[in-house]
N, C-alpha and C. Protein backbone atom coordinates (compact mmCIF):
# COMPACT_ATOMS: atom_id res chain seq x y z
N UNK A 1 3.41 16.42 -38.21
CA UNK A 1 3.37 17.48 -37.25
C UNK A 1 2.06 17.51 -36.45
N UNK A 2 0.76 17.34 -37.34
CA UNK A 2 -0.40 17.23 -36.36
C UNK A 2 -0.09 16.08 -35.20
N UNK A 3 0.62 15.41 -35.39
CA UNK A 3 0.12 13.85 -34.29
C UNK A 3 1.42 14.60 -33.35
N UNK A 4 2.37 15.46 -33.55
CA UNK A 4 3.66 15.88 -32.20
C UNK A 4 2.49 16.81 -31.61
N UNK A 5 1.79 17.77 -31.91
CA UNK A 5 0.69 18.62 -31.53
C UNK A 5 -0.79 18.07 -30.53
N UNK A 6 -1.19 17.12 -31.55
CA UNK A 6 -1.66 16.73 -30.47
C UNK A 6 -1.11 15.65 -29.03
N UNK A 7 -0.46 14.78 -29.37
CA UNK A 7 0.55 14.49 -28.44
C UNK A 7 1.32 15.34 -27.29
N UNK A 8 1.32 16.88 -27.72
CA UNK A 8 1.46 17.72 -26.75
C UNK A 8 0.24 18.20 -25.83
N UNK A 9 -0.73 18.11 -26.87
CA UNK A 9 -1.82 18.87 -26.07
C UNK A 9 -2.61 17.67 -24.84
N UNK A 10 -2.11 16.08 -25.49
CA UNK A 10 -2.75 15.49 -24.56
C UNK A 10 -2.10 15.29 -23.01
N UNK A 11 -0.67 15.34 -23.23
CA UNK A 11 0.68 16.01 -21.90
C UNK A 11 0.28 17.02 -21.29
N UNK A 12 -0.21 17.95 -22.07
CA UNK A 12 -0.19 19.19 -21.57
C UNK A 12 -1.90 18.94 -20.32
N UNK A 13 -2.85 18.58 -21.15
CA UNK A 13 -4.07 18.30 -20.46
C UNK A 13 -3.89 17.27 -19.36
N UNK A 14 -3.38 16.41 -19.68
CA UNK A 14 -3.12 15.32 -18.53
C UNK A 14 -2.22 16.21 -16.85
N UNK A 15 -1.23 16.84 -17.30
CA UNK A 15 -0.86 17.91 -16.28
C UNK A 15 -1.40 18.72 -15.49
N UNK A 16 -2.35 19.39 -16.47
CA UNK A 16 -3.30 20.60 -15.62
C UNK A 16 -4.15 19.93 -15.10
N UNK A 17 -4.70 18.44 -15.60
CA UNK A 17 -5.78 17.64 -14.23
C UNK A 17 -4.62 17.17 -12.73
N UNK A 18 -3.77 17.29 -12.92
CA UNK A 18 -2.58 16.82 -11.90
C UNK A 18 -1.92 18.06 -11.22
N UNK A 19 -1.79 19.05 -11.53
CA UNK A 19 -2.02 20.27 -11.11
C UNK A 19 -3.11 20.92 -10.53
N UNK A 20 -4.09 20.54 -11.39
CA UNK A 20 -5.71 21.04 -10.48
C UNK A 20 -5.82 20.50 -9.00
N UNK A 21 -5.14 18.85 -8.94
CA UNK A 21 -5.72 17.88 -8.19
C UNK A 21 -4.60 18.46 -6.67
N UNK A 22 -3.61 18.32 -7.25
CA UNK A 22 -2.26 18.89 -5.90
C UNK A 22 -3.45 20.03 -5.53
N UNK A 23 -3.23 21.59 -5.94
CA UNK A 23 -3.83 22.40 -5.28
C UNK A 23 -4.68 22.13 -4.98
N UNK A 24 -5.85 21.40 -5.35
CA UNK A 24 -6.65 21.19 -4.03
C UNK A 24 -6.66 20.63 -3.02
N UNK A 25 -5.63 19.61 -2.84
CA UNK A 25 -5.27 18.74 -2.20
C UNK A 25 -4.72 19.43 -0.93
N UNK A 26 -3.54 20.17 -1.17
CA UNK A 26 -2.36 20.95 -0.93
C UNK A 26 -3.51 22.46 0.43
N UNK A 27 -4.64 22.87 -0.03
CA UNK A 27 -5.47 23.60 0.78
C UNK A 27 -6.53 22.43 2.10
N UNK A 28 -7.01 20.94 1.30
CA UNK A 28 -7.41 20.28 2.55
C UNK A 28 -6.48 19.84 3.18
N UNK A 29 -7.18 19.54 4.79
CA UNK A 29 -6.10 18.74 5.63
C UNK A 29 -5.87 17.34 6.03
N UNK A 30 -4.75 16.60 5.60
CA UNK A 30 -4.65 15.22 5.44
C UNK A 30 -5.67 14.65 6.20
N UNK A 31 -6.11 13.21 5.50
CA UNK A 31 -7.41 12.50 6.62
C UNK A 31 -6.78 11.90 7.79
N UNK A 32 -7.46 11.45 8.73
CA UNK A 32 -7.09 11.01 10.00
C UNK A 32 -6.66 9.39 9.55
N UNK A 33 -6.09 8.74 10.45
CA UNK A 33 -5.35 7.35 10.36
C UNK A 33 -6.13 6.05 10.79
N UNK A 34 -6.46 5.08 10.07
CA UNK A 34 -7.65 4.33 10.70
C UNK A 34 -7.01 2.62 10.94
N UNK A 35 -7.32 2.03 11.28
CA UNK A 35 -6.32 0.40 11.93
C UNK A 35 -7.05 -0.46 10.81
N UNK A 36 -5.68 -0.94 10.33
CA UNK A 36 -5.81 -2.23 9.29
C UNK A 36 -6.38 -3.09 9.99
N UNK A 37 -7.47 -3.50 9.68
CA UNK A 37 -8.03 -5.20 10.01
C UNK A 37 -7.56 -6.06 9.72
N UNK A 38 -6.77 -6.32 10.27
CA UNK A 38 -5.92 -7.73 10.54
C UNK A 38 -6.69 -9.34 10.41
N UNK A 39 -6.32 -10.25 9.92
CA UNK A 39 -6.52 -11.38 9.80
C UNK A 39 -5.93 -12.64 9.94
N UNK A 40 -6.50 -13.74 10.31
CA UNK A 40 -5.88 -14.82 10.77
C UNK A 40 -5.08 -14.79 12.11
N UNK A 41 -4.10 -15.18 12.41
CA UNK A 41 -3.40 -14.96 13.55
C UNK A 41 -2.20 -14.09 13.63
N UNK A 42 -2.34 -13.19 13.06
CA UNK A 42 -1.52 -11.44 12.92
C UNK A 42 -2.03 -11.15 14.42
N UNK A 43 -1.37 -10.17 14.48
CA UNK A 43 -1.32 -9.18 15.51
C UNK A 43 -0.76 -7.78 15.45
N UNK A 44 -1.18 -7.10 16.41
CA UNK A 44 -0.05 -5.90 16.62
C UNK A 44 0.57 -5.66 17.56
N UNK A 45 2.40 -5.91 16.52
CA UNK A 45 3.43 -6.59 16.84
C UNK A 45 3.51 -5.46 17.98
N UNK A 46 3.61 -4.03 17.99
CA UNK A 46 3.95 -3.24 19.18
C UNK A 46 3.01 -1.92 19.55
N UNK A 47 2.30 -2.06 20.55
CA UNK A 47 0.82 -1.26 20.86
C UNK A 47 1.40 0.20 20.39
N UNK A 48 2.44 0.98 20.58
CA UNK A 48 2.78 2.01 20.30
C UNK A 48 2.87 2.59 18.74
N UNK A 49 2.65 1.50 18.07
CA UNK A 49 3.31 1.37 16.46
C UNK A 49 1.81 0.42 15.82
N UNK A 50 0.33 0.56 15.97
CA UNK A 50 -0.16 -0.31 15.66
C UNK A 50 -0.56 0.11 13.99
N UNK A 51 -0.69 -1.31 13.11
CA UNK A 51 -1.09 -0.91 11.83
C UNK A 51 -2.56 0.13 11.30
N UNK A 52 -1.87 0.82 11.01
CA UNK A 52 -2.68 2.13 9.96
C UNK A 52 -2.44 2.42 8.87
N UNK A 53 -3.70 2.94 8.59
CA UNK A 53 -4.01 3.62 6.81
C UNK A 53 -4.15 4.50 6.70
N UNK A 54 -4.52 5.37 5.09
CA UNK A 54 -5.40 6.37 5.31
C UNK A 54 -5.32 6.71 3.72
N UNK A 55 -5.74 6.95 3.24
CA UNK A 55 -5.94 7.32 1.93
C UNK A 55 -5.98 8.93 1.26
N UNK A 56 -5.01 9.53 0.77
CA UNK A 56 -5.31 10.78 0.98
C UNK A 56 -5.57 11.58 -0.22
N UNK A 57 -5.96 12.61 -0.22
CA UNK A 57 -5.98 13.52 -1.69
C UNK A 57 -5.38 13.33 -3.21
N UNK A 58 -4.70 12.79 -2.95
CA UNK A 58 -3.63 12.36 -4.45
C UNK A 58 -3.86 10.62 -4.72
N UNK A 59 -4.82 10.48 -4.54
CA UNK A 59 -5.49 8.71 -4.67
C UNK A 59 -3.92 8.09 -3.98
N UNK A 60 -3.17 8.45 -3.32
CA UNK A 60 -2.19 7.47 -2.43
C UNK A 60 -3.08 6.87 -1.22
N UNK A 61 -2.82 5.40 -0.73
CA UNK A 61 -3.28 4.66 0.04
C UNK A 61 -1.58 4.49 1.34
N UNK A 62 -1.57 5.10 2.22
CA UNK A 62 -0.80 5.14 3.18
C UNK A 62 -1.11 4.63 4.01
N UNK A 63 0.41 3.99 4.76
CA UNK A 63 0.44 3.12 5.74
C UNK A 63 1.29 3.38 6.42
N UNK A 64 1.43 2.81 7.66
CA UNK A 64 2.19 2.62 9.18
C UNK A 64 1.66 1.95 9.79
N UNK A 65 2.86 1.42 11.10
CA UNK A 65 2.87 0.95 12.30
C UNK A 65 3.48 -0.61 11.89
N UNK A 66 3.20 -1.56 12.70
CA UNK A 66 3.90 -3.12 12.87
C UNK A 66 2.90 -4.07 12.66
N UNK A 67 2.84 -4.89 12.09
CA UNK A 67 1.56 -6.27 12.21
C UNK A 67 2.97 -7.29 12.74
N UNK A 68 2.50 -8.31 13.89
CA UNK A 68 3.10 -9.34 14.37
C UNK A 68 2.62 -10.37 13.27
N UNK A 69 3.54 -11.33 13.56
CA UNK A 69 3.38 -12.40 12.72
C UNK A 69 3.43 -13.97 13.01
N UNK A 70 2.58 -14.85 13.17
CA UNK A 70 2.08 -15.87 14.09
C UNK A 70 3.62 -16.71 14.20
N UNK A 71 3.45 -17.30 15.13
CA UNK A 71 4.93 -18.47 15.28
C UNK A 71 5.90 -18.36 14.79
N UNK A 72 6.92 -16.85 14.78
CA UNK A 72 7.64 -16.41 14.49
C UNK A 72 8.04 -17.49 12.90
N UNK A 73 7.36 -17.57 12.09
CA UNK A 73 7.41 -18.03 10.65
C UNK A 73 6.41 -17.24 9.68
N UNK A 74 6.51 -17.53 8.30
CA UNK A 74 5.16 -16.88 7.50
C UNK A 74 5.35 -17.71 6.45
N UNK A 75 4.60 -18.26 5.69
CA UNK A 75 4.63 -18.53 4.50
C UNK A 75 4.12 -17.39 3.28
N UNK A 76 4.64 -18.14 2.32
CA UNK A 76 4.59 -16.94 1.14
C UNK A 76 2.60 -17.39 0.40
N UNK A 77 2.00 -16.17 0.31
CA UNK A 77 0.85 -15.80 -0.20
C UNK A 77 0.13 -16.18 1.31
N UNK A 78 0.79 -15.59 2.68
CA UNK A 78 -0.82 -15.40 3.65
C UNK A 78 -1.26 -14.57 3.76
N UNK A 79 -2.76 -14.49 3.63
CA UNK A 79 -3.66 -13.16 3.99
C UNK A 79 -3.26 -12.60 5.24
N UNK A 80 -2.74 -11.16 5.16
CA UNK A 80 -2.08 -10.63 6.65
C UNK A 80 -3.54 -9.48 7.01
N UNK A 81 -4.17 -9.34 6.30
CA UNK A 81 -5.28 -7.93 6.56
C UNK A 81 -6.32 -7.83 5.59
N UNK A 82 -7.14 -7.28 5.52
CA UNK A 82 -8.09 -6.98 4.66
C UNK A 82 -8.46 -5.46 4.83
N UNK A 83 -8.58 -5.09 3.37
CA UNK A 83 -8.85 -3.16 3.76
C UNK A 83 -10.69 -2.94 3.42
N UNK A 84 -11.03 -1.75 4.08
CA UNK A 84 -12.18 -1.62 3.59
C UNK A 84 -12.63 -1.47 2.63
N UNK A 85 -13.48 -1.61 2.00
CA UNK A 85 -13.98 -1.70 1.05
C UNK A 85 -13.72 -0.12 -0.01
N UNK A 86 -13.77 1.12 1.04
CA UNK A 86 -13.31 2.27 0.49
C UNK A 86 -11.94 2.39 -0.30
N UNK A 87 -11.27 1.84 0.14
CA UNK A 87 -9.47 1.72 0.00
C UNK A 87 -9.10 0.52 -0.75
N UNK A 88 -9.72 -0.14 -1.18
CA UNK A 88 -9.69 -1.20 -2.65
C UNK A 88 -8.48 -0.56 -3.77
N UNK A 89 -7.55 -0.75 -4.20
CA UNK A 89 -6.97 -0.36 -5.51
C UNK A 89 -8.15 -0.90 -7.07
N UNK A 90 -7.59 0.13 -7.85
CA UNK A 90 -8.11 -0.62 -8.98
C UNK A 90 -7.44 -1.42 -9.75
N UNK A 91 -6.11 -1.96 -9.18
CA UNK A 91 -5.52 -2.78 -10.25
C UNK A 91 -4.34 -3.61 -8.76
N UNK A 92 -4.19 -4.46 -8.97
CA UNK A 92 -3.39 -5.21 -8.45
C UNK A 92 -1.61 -4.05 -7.58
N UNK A 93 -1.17 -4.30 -6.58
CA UNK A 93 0.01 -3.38 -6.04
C UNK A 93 0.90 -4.08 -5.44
N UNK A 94 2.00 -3.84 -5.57
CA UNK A 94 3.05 -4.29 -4.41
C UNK A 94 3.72 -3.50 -4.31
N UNK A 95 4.03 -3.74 -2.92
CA UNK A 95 4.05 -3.08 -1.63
C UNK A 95 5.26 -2.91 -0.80
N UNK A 96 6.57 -3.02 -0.94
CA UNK A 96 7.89 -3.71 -0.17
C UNK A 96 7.79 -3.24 1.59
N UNK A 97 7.90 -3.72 1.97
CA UNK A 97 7.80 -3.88 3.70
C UNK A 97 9.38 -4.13 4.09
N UNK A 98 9.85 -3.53 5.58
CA UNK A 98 10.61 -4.18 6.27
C UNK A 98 10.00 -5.20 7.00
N UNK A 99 10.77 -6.15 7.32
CA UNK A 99 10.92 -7.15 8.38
C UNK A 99 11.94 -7.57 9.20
N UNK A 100 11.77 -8.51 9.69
CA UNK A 100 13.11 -9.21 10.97
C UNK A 100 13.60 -10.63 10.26
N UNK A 101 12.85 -10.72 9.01
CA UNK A 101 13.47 -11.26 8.03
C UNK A 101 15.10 -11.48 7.68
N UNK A 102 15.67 -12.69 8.21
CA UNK A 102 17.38 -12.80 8.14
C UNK A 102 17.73 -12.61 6.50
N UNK A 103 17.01 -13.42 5.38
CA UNK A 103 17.56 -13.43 4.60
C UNK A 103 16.52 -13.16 3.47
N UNK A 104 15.74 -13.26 3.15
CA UNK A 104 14.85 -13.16 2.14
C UNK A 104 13.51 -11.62 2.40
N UNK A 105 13.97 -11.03 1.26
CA UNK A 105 12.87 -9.63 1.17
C UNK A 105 11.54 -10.26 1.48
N UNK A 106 10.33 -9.29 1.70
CA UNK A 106 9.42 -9.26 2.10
C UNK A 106 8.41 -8.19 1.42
N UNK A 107 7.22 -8.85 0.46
CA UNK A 107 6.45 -7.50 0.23
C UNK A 107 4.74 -7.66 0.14
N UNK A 108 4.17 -6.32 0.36
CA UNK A 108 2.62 -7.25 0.34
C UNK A 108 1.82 -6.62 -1.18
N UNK A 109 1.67 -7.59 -1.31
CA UNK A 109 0.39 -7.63 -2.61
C UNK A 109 -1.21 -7.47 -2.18
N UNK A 110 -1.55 -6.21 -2.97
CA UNK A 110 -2.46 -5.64 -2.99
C UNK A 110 -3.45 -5.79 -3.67
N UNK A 111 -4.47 -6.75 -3.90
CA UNK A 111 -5.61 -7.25 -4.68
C UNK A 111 -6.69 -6.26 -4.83
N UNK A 112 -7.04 -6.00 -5.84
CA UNK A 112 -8.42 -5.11 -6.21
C UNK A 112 -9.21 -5.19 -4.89
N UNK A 113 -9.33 -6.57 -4.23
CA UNK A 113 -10.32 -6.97 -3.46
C UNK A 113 -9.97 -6.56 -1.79
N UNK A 114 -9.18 -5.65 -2.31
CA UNK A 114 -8.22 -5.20 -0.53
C UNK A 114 -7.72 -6.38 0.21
N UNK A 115 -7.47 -7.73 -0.30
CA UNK A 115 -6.62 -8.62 0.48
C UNK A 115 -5.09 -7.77 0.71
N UNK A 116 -4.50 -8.43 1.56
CA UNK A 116 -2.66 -7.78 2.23
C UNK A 116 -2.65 -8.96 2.26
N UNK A 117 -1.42 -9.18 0.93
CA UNK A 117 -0.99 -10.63 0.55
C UNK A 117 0.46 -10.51 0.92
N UNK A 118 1.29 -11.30 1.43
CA UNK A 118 2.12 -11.02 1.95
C UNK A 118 3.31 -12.26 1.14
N UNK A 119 3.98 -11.74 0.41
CA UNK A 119 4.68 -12.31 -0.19
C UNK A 119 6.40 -12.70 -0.05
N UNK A 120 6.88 -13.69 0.26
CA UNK A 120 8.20 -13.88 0.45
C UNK A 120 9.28 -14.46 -0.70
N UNK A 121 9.89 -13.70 -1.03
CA UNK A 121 11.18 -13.54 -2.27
C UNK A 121 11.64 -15.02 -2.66
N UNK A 122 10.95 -15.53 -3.38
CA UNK A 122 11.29 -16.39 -4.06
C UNK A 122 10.40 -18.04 -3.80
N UNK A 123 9.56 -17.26 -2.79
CA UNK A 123 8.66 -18.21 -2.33
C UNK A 123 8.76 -19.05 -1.26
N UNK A 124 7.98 -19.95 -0.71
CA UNK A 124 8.09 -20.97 0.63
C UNK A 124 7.99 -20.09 1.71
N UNK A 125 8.43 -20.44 2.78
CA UNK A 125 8.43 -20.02 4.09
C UNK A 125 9.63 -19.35 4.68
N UNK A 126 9.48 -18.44 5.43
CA UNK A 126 10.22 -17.63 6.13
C UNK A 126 10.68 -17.00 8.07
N UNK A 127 11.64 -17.48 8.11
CA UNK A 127 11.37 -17.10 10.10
C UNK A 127 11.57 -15.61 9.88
N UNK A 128 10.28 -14.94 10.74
CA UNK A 128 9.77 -13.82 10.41
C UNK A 128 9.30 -13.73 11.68
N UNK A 129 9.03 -12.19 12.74
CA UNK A 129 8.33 -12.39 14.15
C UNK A 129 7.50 -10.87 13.70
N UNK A 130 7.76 -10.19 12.63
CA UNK A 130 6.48 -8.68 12.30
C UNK A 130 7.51 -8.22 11.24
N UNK A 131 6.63 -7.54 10.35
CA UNK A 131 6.91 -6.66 10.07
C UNK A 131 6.33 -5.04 9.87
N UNK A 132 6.83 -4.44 8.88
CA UNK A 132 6.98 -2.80 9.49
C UNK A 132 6.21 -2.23 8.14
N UNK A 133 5.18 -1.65 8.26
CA UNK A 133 4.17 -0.33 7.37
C UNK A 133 4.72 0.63 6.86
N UNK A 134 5.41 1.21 7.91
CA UNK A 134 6.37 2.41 7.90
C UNK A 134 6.71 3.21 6.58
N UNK A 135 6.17 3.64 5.89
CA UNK A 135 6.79 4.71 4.96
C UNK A 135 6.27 3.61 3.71
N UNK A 136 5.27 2.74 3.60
CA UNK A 136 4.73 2.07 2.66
C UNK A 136 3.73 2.64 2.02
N UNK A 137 3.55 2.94 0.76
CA UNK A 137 2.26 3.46 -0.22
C UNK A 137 2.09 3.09 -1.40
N UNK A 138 0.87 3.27 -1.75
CA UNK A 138 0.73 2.89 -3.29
C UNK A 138 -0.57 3.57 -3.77
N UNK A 139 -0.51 4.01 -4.91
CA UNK A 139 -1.78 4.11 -5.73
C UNK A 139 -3.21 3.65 -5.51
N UNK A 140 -4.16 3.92 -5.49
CA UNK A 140 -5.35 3.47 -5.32
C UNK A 140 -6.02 3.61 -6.34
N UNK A 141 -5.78 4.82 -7.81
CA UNK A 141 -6.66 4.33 -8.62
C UNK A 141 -5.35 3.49 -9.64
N UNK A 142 -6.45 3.68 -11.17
CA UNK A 142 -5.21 2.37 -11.92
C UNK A 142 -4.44 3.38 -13.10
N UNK A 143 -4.58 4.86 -12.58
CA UNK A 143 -3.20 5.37 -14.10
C UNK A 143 -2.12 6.10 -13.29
N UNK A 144 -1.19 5.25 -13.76
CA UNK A 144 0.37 5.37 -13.57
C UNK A 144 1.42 6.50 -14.46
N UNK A 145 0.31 7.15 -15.09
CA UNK A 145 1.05 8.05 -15.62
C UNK A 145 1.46 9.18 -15.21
């Protein structure tokens, strides 16, 4: 019975830091949106839609907009961006993305080291002309609980 007890109390504590963290969160106002630094021969695929971040109150790392993608191809593991140094995860992420991708998914891997690894389903190369940020997030620190 002691170890269901404390096992509750450590649920219970883990909550009220996750509760503390929303309400405060929930009173500031989301941060402003800042442009992924792009790398290699990326682009942004449509000026209206360009790639952004922003990292907000609840350690989520958020994204939007389009990165183009060189010679309408990509191979699997190219560096598509690099994040600042602020916005680093602490543990490795992936990421699922849309694309113009005919047949094979698309997702980017997130290195401690803020590389945007861009990974294609099952590996090799892919005819690809951008893909899409849009409604993409992940964790920035490393507990998943």
């Amino acid at each position: 019975m002691p170890d269901t007890i404390a096992a509750l109390a450590r649920r219970l504590a883990r909550l009220d830091r996750r509760v503390t963290a929303l309400e405060r969160a929930r009173r500031a106002p989301y941060p402003p949106w800042h442009d992924v630094p792009l790398t290699g021969d990326t682009s942004v695929a449509d000026p209206a839609q360009p790639p952004q971040m922003r990292a907000n109150l609840w350690n989520t790392l958020e994204f939007s907009g389009r990165i183009g993608l060189p010679g309408g191809r990509v191979a699997d593991e190219t560096v598509v961006g690099l994040l600042p140094e602020g916005y680093w995860p602490a543990v490795p992420r992936a990421v699922p993305v849309a694309s113009d991708a005919a047949r094979r998914a698309l997702h980017l891997d997130i290195d401690p080291k803020g590389r945007l690894i861009l990974r294609v389903q099952d590996g090799g190369s892919v005819r690809a002309t951008w893909l899409s940020l849009d409604s993409a997030s992940c964790r920035i620190d490393g507990d998943d609980e």
